[in-house]
Protein backbone atom coordinates (compact mmCIF):
# COMPACT_ATOMS: atom_id res chain seq x y z
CA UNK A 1 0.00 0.00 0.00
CA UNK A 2 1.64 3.65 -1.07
CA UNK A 3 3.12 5.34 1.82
CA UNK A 4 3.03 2.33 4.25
CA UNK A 5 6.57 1.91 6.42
CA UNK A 6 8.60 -1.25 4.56
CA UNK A 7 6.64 -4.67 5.30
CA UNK A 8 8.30 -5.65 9.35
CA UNK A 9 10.36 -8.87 9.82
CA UNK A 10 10.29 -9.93 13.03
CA UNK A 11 11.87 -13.15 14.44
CA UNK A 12 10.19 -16.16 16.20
CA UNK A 13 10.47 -14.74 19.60
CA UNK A 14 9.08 -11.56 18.66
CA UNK A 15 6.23 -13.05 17.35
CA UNK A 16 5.59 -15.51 20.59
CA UNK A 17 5.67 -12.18 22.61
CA UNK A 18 3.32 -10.37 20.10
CA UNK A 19 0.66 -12.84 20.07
CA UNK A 20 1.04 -13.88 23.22
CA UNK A 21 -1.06 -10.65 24.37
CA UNK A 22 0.91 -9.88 27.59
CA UNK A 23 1.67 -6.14 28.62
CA UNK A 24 4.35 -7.63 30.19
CA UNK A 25 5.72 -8.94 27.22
CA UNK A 26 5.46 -5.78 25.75
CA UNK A 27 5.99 -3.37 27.64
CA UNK A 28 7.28 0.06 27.14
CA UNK A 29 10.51 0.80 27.67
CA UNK A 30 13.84 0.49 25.70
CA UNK A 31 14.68 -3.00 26.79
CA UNK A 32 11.71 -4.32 26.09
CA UNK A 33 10.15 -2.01 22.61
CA UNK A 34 6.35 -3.21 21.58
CA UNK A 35 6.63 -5.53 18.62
CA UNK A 36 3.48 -4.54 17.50
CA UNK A 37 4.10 -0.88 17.51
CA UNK A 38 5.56 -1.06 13.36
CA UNK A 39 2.56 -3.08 12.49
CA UNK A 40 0.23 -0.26 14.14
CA UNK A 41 1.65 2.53 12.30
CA UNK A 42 0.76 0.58 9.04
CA UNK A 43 -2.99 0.46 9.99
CA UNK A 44 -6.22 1.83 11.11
CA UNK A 45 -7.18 -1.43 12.51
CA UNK A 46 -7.12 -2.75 15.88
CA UNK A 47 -4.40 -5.06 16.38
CA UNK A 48 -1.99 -6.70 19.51
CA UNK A 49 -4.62 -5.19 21.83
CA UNK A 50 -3.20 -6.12 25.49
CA UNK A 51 -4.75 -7.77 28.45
CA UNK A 52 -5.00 -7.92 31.92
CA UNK A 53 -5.47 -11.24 33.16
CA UNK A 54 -9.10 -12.17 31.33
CA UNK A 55 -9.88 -9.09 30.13
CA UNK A 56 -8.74 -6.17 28.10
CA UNK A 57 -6.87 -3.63 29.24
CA UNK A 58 -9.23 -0.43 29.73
CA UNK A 59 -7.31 1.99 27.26
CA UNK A 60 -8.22 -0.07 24.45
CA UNK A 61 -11.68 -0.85 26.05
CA UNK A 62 -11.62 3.08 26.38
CA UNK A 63 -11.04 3.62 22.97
CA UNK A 64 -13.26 1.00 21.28
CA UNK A 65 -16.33 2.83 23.18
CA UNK A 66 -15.57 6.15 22.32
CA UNK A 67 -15.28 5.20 18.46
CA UNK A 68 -18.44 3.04 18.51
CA UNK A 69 -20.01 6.16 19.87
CA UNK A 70 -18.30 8.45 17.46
CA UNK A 71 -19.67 5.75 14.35
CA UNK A 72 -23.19 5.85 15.97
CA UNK A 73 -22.95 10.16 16.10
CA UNK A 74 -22.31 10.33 12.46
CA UNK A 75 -25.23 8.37 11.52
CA UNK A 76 -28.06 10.43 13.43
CA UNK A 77 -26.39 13.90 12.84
CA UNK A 78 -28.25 15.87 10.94
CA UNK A 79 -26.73 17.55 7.89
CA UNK A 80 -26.80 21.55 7.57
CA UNK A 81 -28.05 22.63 3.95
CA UNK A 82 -27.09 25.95 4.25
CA UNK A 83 -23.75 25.03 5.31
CA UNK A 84 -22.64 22.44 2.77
CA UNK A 85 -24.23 25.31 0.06
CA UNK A 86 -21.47 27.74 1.63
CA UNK A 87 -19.06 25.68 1.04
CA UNK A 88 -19.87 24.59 -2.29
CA UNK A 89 -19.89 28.12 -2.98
CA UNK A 90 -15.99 28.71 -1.78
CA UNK A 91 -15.25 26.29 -3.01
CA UNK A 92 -16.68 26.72 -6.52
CA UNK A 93 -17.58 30.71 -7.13
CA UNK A 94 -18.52 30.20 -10.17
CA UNK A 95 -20.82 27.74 -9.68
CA UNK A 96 -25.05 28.14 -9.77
CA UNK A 97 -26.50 28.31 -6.22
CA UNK A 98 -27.07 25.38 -4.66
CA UNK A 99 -30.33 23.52 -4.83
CA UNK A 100 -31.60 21.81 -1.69
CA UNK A 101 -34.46 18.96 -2.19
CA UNK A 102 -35.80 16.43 0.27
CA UNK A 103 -37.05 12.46 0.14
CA UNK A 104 -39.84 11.23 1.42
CA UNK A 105 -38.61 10.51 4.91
CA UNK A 106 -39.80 13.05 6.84
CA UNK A 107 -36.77 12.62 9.69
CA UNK A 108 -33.86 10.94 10.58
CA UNK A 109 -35.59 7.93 12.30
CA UNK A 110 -37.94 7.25 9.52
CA UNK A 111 -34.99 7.64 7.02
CA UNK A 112 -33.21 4.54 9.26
CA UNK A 113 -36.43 2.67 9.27
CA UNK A 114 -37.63 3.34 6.10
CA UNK A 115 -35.00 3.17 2.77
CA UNK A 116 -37.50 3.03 0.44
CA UNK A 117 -38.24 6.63 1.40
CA UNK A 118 -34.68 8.20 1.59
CA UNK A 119 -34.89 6.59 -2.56
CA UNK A 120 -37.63 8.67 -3.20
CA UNK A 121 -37.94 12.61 -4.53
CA UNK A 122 -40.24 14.17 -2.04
CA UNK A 123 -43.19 15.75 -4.17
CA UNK A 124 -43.11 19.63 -3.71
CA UNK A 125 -39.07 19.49 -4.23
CA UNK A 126 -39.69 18.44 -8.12
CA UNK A 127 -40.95 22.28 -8.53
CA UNK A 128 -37.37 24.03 -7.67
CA UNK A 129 -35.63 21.99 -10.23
CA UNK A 130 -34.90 23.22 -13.44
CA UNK A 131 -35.00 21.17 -16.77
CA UNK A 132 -32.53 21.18 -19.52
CA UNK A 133 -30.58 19.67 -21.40
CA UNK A 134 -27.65 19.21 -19.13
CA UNK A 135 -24.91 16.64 -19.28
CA UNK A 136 -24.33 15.73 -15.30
CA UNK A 137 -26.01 16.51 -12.10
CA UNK A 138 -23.97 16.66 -9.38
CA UNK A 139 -26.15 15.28 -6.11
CA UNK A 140 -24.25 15.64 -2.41
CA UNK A 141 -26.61 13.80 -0.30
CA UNK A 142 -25.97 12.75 3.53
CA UNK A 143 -26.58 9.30 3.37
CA UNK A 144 -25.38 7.20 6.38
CA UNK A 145 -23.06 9.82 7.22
CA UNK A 146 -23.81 13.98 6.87
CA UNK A 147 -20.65 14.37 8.05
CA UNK A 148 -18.60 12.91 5.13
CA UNK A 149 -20.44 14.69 2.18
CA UNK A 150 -20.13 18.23 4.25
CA UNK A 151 -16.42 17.53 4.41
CA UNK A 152 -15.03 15.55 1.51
CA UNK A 153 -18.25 16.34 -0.86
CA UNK A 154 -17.21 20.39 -1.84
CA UNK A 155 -14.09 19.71 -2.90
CA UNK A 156 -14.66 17.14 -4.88
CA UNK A 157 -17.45 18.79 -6.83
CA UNK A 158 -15.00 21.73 -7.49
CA UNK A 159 -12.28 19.64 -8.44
CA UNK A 160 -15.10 17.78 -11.02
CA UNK A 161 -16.53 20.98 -12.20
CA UNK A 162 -12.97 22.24 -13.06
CA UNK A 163 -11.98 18.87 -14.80
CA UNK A 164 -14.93 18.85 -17.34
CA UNK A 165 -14.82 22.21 -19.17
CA UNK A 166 -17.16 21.32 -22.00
CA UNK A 167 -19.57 19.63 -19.64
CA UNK A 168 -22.93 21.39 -19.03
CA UNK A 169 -23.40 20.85 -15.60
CA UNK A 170 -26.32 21.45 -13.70
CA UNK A 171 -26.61 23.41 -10.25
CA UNK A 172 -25.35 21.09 -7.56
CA UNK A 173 -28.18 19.49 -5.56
CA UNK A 174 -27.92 18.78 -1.89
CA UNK A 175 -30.59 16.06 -1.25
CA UNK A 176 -31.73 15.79 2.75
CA UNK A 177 -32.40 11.94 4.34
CA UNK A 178 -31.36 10.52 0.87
CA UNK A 179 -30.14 7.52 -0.44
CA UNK A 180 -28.72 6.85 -4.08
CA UNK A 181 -31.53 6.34 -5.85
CA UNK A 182 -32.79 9.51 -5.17
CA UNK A 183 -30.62 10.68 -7.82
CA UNK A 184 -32.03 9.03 -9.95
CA UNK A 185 -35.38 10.76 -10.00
CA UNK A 186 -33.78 14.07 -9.49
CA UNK A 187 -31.64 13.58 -12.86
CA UNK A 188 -34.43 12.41 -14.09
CA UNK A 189 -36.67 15.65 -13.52
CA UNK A 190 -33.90 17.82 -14.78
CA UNK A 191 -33.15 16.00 -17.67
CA UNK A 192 -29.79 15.09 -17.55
CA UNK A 193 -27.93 12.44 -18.93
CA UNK A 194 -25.62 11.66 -15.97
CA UNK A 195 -25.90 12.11 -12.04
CA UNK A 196 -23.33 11.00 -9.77
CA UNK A 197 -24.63 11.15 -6.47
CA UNK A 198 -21.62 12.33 -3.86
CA UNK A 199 -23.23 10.24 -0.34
CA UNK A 200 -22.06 9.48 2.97
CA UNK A 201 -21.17 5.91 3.54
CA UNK A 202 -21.59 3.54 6.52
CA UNK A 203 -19.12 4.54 9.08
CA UNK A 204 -16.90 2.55 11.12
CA UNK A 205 -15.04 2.05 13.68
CA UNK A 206 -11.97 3.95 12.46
CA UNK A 207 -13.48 5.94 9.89
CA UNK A 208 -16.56 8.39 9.95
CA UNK A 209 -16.27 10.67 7.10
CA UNK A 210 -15.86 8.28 4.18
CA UNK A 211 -17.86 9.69 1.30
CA UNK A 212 -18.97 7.59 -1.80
CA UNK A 213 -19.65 8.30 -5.49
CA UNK A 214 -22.33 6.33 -7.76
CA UNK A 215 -22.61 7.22 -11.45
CA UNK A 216 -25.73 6.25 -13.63
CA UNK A 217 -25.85 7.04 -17.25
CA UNK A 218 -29.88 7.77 -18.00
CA UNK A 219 -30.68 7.65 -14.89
CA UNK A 220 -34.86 6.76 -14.31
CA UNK A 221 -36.55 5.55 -11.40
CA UNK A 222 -36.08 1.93 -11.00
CA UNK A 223 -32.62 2.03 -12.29
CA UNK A 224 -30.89 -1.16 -11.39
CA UNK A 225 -27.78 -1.06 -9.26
CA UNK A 226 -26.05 -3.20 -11.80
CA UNK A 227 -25.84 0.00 -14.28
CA UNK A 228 -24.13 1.92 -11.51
CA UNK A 229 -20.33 2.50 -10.97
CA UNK A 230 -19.19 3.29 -7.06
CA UNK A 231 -15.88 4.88 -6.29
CA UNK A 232 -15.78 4.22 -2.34
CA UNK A 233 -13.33 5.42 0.77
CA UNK A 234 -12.61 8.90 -0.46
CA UNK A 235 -11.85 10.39 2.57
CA UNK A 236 -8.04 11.89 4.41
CA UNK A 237 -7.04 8.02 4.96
CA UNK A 238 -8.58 6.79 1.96
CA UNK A 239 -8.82 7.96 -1.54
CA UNK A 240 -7.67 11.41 -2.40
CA UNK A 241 -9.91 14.15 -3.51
CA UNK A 242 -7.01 14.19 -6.67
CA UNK A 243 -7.49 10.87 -7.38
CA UNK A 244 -11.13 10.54 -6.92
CA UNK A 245 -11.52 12.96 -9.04
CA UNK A 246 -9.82 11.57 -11.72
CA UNK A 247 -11.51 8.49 -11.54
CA UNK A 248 -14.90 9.49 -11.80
CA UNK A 249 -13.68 12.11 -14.74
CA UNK A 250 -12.71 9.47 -16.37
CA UNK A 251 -15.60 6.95 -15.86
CA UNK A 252 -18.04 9.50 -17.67
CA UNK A 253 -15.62 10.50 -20.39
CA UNK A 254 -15.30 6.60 -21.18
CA UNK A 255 -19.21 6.24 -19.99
CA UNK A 256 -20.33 8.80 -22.58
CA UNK A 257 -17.73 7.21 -25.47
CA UNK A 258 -19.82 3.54 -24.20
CA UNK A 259 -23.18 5.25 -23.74
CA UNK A 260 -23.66 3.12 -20.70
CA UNK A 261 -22.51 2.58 -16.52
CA UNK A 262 -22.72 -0.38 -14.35
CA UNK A 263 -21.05 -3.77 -15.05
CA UNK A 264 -20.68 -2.90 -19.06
CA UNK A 265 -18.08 0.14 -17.76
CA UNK A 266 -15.38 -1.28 -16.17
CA UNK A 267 -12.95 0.65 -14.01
CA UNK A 268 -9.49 0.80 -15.96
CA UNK A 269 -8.61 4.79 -15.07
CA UNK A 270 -4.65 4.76 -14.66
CA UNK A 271 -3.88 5.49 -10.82
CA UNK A 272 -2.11 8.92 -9.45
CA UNK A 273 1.36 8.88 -8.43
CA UNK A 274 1.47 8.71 -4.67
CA UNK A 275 3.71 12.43 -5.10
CA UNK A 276 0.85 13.61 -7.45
CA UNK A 277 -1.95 12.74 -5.02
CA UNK A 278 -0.30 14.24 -1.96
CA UNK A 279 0.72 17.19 -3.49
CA UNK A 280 -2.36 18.21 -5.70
CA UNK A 281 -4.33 17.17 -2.21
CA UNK A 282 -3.43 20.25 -0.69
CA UNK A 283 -4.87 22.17 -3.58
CA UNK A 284 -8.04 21.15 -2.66
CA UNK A 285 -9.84 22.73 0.48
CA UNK A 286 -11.95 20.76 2.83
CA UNK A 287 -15.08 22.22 4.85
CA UNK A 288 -14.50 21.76 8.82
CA UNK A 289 -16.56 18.48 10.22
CA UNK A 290 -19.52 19.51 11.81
CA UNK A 291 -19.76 18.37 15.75
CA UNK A 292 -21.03 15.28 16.03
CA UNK A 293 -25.20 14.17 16.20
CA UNK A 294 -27.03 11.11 16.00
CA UNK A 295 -26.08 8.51 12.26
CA UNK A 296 -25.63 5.01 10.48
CA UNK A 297 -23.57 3.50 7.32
CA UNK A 298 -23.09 2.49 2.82
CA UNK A 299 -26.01 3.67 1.71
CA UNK A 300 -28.69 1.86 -1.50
């Protein structure tokens, strides 16, 4: 994996040690260095968590609560519209105001309970938007996590919007308690021939802001997921805003040679240099993370 420390050897005894789960074994302190401690800085994951007798020791009990809790915050928050739309707007002056639509779940809980209605365009929101002939839709909706699209979801539609100069590309859309489909409708009503639909995904337990792109090519309601393409994980530790970008640019420049997404388009863009990434990264501002509110995960 690019920018990983080099793979760690370690000898038998090291190992024994390791797995053996012991603070003694590991403890700090130069004589006696944590085996696992290479192996950590190579991953998000939980690994070599310590005991004490029985149990586990209560840092790591600590921190496994306070991330479950952090996971279950992101799926109830509750994403600001007026927010997201100022930051679409710095990051993208040029851009047409935002548009702000709603499903047919009426809250948060019902959205959990009820996916069928986060996939549906609420009635009254078909009236604010506008038809034409335009070539892409942009759609930020929250999804299972508000918090991704209001951080990861600007910047990317900048870095989109700058990427496909002959595009006609309608206003961006911020869709409230939605789930991908929804973008189907709403392309649908404004009479475009793409949408990708910029959503918050499930979050974890190390991750809470990962954002996810779907792209449909003639989008109508009751579009299949098979004719959809997903780019997934674009957030700091995960795909970069650079490359994300430039895979999804180059999905609907090869979609609209194909006329056609889903299992027909398959995903061949060449991959950013790990020096091209990093540094085009910082080219691209990020809206601050809201606080945290009540949330769950991918979204359908």
């Amino acid at each position: 994996m690019t920018g990983l420390p080099p793979r760690a050897s370690f000898d038998r005894e090291t190992v024994a040690k390791a797995e053996s789960g012991t603070r003694e074994a590991v403890s700090s302190g130069p004589s006696s260095p944590d085996p696992w401690a290479r192996l950590r800085n190579a991953t998000r994951a939980r690994i070599g968590l310590g005991r004490t007798g029985d149990t586990q020791i209560t840092r790591d009990v600590l921190a496994f609560q306070g991330c479950h809790a952090g996971a279950r915050d992101a799926v109830h928050a509750a994403l600001d519209p007026a927010r997201l739309a100022a930051a679409i707007r710095n990051a993208s002056p040029l851009c047409p105001e935002p548009l702000v639509v709603s499903s047919q779940a009426s809250d948060r809980a019902t959205y959990l309970r009820r996916p069928d209605l986060g996939r549906r365009l609420c009635r009254s929101a078909r009236a604010v938007l506008p038809r034409e002939r335009w070539d892409l839709v942009l759609v930020l909706a929250d999804g299972l996590s508000p918090r991704a699209v209001e951080t990861q979801g600007p910047a990317l539609f900048s870095a989109v919007c700058e990427a496909l100069p002959g595009w006609r590309i309608a206003p961006p859309v911020i869709a409230l308690q939605g789930r991908v489909a929804i973008g189907d409708e709403i392309a649908e009503t404004m009479g475009a021939a793409f949408v990708a639909v910029l959503i918050g995904e499930r979050p974890g337990l190390s991750v809470h802001d990962s954002m996810g792109v779907y792209l449909t090519y003639r989008p109508v309601s009751g579009t299949p997921d098979s004719r959809r393409n997903c780019l997934s994980n674009i957030h700091a530790h995960g795909l970069a805003i650079p490359e994300a970008c430039a895979k999804l640019v180059w999905l609907l420049n090869e979609a609209r040679r194909l006329q056609t997404t889903g299992v027909a388009l398959k995903d061949r863009a060449p991959s950013l240099a790990p020096s091209s990434v990093s540094s085009a990264a910082s080219s691209f501002p990020t809206s601050s993370s809201p606080s945290p509110s009540p949330e769950t995960p991918h979204d359908d």
